[in-house]
PDB file of N, CA and C in Angstrom:
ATOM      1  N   UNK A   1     -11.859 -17.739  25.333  1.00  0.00           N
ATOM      2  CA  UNK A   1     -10.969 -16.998  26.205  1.00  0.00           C
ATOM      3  C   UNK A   1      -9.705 -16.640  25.443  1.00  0.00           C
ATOM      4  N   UNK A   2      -9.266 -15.023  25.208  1.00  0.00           N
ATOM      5  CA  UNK A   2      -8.222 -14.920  24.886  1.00  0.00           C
ATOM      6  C   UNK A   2      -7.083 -15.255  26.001  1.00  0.00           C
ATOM      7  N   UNK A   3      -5.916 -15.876  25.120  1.00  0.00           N
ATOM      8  CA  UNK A   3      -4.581 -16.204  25.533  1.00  0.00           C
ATOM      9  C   UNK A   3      -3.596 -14.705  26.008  1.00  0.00           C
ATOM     10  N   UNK A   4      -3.195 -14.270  27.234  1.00  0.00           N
ATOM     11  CA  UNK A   4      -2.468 -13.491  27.205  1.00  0.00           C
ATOM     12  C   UNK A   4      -0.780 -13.809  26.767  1.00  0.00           C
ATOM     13  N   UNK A   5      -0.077 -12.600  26.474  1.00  0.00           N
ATOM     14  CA  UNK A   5       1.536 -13.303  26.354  1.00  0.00           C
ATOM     15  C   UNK A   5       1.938 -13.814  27.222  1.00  0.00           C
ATOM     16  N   UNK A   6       1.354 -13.234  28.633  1.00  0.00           N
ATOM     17  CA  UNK A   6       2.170 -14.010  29.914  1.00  0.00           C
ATOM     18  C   UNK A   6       1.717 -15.882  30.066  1.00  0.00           C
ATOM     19  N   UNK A   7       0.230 -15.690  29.861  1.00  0.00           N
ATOM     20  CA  UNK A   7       0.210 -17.581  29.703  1.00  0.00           C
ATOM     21  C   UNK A   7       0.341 -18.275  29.009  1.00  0.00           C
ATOM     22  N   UNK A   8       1.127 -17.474  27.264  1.00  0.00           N
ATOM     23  CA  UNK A   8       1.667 -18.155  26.024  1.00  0.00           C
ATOM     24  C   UNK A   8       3.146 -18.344  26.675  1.00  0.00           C
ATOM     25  N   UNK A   9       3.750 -17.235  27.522  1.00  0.00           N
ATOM     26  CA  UNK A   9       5.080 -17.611  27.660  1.00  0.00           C
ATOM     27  C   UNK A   9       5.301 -18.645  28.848  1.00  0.00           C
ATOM     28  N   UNK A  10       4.302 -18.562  29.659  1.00  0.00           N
ATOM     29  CA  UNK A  10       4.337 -19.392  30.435  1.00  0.00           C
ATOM     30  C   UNK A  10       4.205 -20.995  29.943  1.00  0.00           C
ATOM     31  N   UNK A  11       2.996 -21.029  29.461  1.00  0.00           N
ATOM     32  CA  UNK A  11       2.621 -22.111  28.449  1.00  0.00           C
ATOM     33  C   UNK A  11       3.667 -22.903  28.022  1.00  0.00           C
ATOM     34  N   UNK A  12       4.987 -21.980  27.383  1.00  0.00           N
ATOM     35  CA  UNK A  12       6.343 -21.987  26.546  1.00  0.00           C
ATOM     36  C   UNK A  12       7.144 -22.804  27.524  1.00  0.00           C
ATOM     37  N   UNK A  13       7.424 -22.321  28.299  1.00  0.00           N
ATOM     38  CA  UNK A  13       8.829 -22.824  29.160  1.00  0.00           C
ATOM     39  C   UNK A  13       8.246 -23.911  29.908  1.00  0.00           C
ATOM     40  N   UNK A  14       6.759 -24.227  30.440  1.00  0.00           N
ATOM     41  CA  UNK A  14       6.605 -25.454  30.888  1.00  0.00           C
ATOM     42  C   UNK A  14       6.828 -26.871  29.642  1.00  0.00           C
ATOM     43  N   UNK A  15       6.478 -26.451  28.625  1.00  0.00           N
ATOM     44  CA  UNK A  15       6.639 -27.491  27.509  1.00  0.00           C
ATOM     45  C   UNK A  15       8.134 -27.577  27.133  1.00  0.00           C
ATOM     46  N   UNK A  16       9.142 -26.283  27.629  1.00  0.00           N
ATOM     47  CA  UNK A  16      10.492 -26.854  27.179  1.00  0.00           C
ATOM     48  C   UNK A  16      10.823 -27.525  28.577  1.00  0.00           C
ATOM     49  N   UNK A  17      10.460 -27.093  29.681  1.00  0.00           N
ATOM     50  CA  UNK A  17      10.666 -28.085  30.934  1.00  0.00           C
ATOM     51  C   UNK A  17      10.694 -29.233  30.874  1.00  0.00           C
ATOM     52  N   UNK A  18       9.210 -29.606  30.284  1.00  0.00           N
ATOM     53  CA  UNK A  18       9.166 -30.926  30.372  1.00  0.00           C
ATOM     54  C   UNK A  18       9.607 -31.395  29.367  1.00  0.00           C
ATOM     55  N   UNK A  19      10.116 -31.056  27.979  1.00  0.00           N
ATOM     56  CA  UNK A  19      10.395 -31.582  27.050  1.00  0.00           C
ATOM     57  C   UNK A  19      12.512 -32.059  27.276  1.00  0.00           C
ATOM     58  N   UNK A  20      12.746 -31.154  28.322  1.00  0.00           N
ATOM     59  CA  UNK A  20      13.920 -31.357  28.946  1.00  0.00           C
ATOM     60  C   UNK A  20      14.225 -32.519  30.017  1.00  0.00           C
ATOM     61  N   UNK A  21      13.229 -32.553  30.708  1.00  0.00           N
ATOM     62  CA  UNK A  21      12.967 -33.333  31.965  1.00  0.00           C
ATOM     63  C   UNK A  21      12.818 -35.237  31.461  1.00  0.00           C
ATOM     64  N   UNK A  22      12.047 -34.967  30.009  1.00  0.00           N
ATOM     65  CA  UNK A  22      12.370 -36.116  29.516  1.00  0.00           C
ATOM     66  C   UNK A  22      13.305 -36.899  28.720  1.00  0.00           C
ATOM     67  N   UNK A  23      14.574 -36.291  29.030  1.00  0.00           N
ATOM     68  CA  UNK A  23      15.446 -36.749  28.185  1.00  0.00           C
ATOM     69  C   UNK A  23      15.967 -35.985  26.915  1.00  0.00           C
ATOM     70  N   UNK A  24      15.071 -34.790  26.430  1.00  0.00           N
ATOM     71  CA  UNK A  24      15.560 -34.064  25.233  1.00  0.00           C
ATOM     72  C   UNK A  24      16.472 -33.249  25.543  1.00  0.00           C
ATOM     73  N   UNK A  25      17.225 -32.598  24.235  1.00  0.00           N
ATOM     74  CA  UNK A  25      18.352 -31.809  24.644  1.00  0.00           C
ATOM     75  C   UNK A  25      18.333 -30.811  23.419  1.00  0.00           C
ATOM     76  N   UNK A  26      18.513 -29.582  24.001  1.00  0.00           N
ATOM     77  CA  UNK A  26      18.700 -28.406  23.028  1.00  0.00           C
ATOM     78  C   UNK A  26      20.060 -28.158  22.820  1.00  0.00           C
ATOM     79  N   UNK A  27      20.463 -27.718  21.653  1.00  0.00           N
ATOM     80  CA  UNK A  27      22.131 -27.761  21.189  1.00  0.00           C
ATOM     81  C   UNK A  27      21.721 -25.734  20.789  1.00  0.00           C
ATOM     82  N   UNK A  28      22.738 -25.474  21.333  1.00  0.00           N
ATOM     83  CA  UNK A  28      23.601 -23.768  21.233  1.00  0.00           C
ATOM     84  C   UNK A  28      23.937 -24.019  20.322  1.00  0.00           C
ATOM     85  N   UNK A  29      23.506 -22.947  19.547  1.00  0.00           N
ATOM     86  CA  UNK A  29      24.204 -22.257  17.908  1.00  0.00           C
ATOM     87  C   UNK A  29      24.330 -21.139  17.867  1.00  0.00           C
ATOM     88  N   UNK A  30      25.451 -20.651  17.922  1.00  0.00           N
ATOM     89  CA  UNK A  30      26.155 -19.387  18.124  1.00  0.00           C
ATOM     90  C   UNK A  30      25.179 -18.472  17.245  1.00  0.00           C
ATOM     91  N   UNK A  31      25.351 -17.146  17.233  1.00  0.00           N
ATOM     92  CA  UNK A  31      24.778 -15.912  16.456  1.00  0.00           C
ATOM     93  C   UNK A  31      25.968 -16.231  14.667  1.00  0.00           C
ATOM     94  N   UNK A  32      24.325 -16.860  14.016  1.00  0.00           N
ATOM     95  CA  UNK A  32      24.801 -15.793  12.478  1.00  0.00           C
ATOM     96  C   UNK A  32      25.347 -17.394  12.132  1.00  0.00           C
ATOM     97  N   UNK A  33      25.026 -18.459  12.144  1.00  0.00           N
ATOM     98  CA  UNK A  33      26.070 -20.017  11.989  1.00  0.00           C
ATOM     99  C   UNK A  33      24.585 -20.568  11.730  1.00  0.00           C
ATOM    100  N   UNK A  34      23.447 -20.247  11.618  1.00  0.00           N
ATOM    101  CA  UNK A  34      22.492 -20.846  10.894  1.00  0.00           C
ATOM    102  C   UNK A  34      21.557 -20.430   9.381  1.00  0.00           C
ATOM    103  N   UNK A  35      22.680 -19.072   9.856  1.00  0.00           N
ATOM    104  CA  UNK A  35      22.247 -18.324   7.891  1.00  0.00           C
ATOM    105  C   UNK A  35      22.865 -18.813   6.680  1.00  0.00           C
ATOM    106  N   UNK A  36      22.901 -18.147   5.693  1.00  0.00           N
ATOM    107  CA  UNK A  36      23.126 -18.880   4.539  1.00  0.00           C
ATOM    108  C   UNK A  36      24.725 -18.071   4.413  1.00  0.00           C
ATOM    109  N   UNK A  37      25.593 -19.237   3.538  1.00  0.00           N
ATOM    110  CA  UNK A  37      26.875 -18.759   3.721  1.00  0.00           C
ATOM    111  C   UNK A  37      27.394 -17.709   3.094  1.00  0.00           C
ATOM    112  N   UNK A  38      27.885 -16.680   3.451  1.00  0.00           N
ATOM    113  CA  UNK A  38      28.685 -15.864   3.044  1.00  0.00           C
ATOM    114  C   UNK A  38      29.581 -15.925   1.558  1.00  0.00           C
ATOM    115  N   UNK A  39      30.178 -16.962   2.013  1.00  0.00           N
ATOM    116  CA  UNK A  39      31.618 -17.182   0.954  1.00  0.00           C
ATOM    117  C   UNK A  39      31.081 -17.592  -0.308  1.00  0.00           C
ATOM    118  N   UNK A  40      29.964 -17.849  -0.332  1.00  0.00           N
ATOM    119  CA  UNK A  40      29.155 -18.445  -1.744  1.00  0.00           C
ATOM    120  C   UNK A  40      28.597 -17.657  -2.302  1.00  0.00           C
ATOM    121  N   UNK A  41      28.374 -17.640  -3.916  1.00  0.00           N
ATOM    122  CA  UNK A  41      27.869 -16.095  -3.819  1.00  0.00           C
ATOM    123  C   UNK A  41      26.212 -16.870  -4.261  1.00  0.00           C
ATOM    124  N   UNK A  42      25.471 -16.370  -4.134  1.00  0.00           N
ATOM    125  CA  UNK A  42      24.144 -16.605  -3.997  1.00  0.00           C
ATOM    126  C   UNK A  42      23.338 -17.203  -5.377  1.00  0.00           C
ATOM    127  N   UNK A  43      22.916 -17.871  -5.150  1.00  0.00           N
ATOM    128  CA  UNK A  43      22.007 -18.323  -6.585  1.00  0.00           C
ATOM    129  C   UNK A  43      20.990 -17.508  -7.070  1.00  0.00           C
ATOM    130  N   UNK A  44      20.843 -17.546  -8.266  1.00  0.00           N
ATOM    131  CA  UNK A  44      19.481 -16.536  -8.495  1.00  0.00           C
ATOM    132  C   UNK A  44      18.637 -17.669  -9.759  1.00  0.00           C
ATOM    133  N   UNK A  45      17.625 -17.682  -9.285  1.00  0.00           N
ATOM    134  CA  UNK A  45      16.274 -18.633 -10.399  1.00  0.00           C
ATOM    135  C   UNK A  45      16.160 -17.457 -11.463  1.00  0.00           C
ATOM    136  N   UNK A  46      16.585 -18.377 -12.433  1.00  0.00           N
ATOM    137  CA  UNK A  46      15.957 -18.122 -14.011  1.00  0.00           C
ATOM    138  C   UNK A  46      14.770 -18.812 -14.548  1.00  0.00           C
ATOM    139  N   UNK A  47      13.690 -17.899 -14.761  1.00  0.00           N
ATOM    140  CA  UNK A  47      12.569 -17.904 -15.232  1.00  0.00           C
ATOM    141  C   UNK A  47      12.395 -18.418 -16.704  1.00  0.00           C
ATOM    142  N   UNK A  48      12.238 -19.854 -17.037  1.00  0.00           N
ATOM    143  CA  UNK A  48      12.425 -19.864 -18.715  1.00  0.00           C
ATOM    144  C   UNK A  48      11.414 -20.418 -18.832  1.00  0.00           C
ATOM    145  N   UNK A  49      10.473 -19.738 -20.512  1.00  0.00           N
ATOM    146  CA  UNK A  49       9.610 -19.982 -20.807  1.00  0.00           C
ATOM    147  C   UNK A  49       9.591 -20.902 -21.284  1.00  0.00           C
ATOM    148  N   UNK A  50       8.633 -22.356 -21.609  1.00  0.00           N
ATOM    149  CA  UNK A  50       8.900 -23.530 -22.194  1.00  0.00           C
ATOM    150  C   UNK A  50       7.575 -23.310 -23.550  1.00  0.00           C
ATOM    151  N   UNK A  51       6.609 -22.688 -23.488  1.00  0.00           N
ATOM    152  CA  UNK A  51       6.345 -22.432 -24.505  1.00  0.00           C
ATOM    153  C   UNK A  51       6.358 -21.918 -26.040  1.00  0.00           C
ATOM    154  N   UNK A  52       5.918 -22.256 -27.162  1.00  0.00           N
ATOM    155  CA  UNK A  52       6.717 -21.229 -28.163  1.00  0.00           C
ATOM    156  C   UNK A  52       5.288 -20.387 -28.551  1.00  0.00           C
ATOM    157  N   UNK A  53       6.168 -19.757 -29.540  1.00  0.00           N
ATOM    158  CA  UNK A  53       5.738 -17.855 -29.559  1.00  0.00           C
ATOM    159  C   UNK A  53       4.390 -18.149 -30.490  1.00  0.00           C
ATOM    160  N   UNK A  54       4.361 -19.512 -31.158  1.00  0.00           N
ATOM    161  CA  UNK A  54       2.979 -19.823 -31.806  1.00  0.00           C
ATOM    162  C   UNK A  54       2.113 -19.887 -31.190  1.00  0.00           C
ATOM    163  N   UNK A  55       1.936 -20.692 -30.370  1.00  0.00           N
ATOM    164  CA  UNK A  55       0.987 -20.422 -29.329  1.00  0.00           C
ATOM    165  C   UNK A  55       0.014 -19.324 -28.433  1.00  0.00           C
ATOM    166  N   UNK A  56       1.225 -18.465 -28.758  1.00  0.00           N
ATOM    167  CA  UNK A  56       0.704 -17.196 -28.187  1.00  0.00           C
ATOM    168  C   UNK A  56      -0.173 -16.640 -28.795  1.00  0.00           C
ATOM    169  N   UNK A  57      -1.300 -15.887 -28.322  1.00  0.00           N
ATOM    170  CA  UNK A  57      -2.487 -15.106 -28.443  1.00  0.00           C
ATOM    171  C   UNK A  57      -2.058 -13.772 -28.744  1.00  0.00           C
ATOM    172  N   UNK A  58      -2.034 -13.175 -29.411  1.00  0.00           N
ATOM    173  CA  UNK A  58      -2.403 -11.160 -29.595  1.00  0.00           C
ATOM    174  C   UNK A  58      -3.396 -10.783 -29.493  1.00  0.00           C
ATOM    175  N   UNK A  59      -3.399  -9.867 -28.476  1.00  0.00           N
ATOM    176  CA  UNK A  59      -4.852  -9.542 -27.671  1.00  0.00           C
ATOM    177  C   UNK A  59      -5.261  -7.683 -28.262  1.00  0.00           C
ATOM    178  N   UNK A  60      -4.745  -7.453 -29.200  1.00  0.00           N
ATOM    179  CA  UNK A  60      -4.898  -6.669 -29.875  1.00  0.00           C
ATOM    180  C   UNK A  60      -6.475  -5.930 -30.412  1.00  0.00           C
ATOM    181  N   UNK A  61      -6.864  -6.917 -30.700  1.00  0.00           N
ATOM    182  CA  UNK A  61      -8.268  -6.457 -30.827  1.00  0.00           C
ATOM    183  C   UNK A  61      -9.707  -6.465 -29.896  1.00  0.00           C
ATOM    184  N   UNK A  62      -8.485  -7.496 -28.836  1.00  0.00           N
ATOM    185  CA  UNK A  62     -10.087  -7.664 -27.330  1.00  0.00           C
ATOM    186  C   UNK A  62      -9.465  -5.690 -27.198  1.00  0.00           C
ATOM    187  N   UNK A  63      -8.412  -5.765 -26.976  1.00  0.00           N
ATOM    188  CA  UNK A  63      -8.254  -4.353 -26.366  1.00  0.00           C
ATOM    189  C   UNK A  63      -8.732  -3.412 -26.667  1.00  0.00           C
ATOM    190  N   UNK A  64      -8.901  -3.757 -28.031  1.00  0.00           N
ATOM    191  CA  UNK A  64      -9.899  -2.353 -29.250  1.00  0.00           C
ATOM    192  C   UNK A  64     -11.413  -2.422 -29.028  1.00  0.00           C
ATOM    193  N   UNK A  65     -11.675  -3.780 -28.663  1.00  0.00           N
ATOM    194  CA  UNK A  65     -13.039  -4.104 -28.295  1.00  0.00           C
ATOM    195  C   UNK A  65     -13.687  -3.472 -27.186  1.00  0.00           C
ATOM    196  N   UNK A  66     -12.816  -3.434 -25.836  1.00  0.00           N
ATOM    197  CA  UNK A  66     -12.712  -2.769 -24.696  1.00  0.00           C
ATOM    198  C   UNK A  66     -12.901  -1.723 -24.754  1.00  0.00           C
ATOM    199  N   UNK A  67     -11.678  -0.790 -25.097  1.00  0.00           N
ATOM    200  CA  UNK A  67     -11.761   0.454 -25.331  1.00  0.00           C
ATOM    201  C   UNK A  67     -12.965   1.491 -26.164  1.00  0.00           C
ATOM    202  N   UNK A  68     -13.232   0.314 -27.198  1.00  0.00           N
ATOM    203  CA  UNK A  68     -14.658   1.176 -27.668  1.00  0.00           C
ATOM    204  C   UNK A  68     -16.023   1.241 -26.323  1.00  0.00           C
ATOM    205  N   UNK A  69     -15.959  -0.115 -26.289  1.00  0.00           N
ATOM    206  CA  UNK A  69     -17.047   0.054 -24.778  1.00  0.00           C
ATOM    207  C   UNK A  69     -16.486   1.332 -24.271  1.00  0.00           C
ATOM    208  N   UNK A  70     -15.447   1.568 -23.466  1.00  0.00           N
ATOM    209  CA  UNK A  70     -15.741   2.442 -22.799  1.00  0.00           C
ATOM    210  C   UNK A  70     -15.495   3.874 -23.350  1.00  0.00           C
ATOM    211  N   UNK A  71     -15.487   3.919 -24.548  1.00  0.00           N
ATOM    212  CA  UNK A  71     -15.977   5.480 -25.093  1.00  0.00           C
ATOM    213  C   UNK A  71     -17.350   5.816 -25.446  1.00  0.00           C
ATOM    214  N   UNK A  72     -17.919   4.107 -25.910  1.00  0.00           N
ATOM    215  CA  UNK A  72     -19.703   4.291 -25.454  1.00  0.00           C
ATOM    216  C   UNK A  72     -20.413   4.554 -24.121  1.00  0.00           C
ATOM    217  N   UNK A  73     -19.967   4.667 -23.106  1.00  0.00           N
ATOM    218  CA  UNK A  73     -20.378   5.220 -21.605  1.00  0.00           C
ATOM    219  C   UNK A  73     -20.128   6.663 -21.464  1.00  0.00           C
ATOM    220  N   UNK A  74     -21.516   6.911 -21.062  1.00  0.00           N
ATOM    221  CA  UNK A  74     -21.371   8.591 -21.021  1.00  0.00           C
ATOM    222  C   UNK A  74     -21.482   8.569 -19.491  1.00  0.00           C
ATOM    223  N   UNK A  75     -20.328   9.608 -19.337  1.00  0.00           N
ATOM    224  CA  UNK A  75     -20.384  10.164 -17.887  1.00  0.00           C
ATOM    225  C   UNK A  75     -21.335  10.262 -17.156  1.00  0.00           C
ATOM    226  N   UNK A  76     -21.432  10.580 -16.087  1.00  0.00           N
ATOM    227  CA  UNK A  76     -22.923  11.237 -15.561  1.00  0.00           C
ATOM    228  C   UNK A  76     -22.367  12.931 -15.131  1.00  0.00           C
ATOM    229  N   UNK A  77     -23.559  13.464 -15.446  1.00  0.00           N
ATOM    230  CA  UNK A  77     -23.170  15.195 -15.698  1.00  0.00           C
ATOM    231  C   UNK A  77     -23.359  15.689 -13.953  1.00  0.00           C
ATOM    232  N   UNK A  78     -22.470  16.760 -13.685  1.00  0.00           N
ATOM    233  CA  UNK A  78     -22.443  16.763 -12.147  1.00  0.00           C
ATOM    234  C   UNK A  78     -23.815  17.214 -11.497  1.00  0.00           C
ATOM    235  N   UNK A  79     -24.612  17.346 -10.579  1.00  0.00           N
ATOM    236  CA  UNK A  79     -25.819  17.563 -10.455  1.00  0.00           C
ATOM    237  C   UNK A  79     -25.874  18.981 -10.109  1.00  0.00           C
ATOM    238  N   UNK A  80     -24.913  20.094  -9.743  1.00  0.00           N
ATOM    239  CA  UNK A  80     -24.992  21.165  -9.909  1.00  0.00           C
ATOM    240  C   UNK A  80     -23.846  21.834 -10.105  1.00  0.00           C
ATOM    241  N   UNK A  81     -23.574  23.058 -10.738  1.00  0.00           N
ATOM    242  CA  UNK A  81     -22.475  23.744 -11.211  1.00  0.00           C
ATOM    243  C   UNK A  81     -22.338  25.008 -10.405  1.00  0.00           C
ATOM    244  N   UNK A  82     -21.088  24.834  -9.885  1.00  0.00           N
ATOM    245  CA  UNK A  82     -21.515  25.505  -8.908  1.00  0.00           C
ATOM    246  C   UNK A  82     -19.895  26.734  -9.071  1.00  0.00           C
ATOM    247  N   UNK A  83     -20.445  27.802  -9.539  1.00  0.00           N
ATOM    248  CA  UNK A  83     -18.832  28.223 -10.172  1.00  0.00           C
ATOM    249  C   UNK A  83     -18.561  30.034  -9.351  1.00  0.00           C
ATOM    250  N   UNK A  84     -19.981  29.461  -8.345  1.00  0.00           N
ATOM    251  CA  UNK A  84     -18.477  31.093  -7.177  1.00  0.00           C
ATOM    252  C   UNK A  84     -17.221  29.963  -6.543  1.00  0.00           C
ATOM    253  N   UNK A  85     -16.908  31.149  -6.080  1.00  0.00           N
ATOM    254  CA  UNK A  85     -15.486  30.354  -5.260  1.00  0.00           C
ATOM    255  C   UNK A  85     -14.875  31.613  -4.042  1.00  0.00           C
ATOM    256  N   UNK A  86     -15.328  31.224  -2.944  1.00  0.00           N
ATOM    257  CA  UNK A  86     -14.931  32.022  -1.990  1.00  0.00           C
ATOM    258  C   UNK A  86     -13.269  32.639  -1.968  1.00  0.00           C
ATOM    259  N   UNK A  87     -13.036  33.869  -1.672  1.00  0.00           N
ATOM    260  CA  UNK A  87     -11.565  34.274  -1.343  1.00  0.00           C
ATOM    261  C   UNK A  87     -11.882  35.516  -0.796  1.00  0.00           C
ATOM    262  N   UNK A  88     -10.342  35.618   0.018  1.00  0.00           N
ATOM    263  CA  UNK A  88     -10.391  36.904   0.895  1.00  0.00           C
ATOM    264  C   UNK A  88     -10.254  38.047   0.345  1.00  0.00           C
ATOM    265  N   UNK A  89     -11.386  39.292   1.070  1.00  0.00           N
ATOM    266  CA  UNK A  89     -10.737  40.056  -0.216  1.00  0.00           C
ATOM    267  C   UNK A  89     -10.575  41.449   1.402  1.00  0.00           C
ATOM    268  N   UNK A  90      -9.241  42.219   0.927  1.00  0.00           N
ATOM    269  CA  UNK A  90      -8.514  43.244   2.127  1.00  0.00           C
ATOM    270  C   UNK A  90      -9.627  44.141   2.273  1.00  0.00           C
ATOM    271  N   UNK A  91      -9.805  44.996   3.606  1.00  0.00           N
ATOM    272  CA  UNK A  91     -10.519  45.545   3.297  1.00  0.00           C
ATOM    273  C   UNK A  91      -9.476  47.093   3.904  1.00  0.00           C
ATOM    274  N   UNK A  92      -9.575  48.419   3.231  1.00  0.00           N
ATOM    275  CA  UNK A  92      -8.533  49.541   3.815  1.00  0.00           C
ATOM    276  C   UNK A  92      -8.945  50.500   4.596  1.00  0.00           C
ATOM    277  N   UNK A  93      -8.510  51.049   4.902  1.00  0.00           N
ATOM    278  CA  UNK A  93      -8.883  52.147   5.374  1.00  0.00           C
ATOM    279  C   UNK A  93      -8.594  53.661   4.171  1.00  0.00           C
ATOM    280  N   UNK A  94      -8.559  54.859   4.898  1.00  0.00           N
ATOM    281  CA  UNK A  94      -8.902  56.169   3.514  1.00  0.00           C
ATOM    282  C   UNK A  94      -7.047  56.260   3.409  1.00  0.00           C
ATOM    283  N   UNK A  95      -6.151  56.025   4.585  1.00  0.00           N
ATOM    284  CA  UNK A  95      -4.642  55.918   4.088  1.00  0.00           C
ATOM    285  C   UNK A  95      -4.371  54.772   3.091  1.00  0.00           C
ATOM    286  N   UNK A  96      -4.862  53.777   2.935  1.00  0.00           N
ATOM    287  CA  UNK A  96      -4.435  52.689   2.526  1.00  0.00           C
ATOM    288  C   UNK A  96      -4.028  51.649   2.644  1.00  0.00           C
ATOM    289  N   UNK A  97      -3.920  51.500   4.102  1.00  0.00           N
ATOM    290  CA  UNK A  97      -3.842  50.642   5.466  1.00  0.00           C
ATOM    291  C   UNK A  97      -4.672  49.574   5.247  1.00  0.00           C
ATOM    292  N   UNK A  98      -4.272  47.817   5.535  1.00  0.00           N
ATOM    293  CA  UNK A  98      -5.056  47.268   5.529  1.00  0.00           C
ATOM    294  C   UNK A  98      -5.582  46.983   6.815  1.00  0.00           C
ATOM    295  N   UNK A  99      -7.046  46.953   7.222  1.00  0.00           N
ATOM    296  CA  UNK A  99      -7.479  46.835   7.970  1.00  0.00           C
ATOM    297  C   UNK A  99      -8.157  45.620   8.909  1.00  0.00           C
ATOM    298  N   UNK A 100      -9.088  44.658   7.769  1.00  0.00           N
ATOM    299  CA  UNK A 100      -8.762  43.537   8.243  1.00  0.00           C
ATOM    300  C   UNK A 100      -9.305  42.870   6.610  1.00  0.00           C
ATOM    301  N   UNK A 101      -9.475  41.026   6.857  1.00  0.00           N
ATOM    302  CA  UNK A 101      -9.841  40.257   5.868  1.00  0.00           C
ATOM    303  C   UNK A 101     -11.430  40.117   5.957  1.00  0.00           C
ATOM    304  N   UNK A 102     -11.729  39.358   4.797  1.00  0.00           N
ATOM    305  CA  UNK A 102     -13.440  39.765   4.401  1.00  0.00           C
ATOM    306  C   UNK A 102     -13.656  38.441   3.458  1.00  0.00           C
ATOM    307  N   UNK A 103     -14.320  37.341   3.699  1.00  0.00           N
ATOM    308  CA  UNK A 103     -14.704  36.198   2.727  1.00  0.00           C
ATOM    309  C   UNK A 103     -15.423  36.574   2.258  1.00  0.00           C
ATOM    310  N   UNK A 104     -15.217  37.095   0.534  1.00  0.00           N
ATOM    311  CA  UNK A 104     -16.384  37.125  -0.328  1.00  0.00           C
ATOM    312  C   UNK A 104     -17.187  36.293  -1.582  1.00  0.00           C
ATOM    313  N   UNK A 105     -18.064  36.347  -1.667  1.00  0.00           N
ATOM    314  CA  UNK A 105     -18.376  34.932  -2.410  1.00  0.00           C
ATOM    315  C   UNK A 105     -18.765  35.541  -3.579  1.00  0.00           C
ATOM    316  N   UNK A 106     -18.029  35.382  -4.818  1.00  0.00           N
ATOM    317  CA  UNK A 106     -18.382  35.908  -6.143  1.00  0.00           C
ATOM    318  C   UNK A 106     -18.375  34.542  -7.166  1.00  0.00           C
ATOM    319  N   UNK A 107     -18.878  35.215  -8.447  1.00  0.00           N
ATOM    320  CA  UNK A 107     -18.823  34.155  -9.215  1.00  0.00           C
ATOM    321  C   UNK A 107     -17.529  34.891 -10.197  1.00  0.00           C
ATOM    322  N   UNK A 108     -17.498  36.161 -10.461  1.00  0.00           N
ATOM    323  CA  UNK A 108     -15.558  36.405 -10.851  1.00  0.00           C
ATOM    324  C   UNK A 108     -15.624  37.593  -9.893  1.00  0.00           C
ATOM    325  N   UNK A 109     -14.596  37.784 -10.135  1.00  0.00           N
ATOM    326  CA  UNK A 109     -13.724  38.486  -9.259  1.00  0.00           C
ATOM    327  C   UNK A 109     -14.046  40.121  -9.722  1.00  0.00           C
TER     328      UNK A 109
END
């Protein structure tokens, strides 16, 4: 059975009821008096590496390794070529008037 909001909120205030009814007590904290302080100016984490630079790997040649693979993969060729291309072409009248449009399907123009 889904939970609607009305019997989550309901749900809510019977558990602070009773959590009141037995003796507990909720304390008021004004707006903005539980964030972090103002007057301080903020810390920021520095990231330091503890390893040294010997250790380190150069990946220099997996990359060359890679890259040849994939200049050995041949595409796959498209299964048809398909090189009209529809556009409108005016059609006039004997003044020179255009009269109306016309989709024609050429392979050039």
């Amino acid at each position: 059975m889904k939970l609607s909001k009305k019997s989550i909120r309901e749900d809510i205030l019977a558990k602070t009821q009773d959590y009141l009814s037995n003796g507990g007590s909720i304390e008021k904290i004004s707006l903005g008096e539980s964030g972090p302080n103002t007057n301080e100016p903020r810390v920021r984490r520095v990231h330091e590496i503890e390893e040294s630079s010997e250790s380190k790997m150069f990946l220099n040649d997996v990359v060359a390794a890679v890259d040849a693979r994939k200049e050995k993969t041949t595409k796959a060729k498209p299964l048809t070529q398909n090189n009209s291309r529809r556009y409108k072409k005016l059609i006039y009248d004997d003044f020179g008037e255009p009269l109306r449009e016309v989709w024609v399907d050429e392979i050039d123009r």
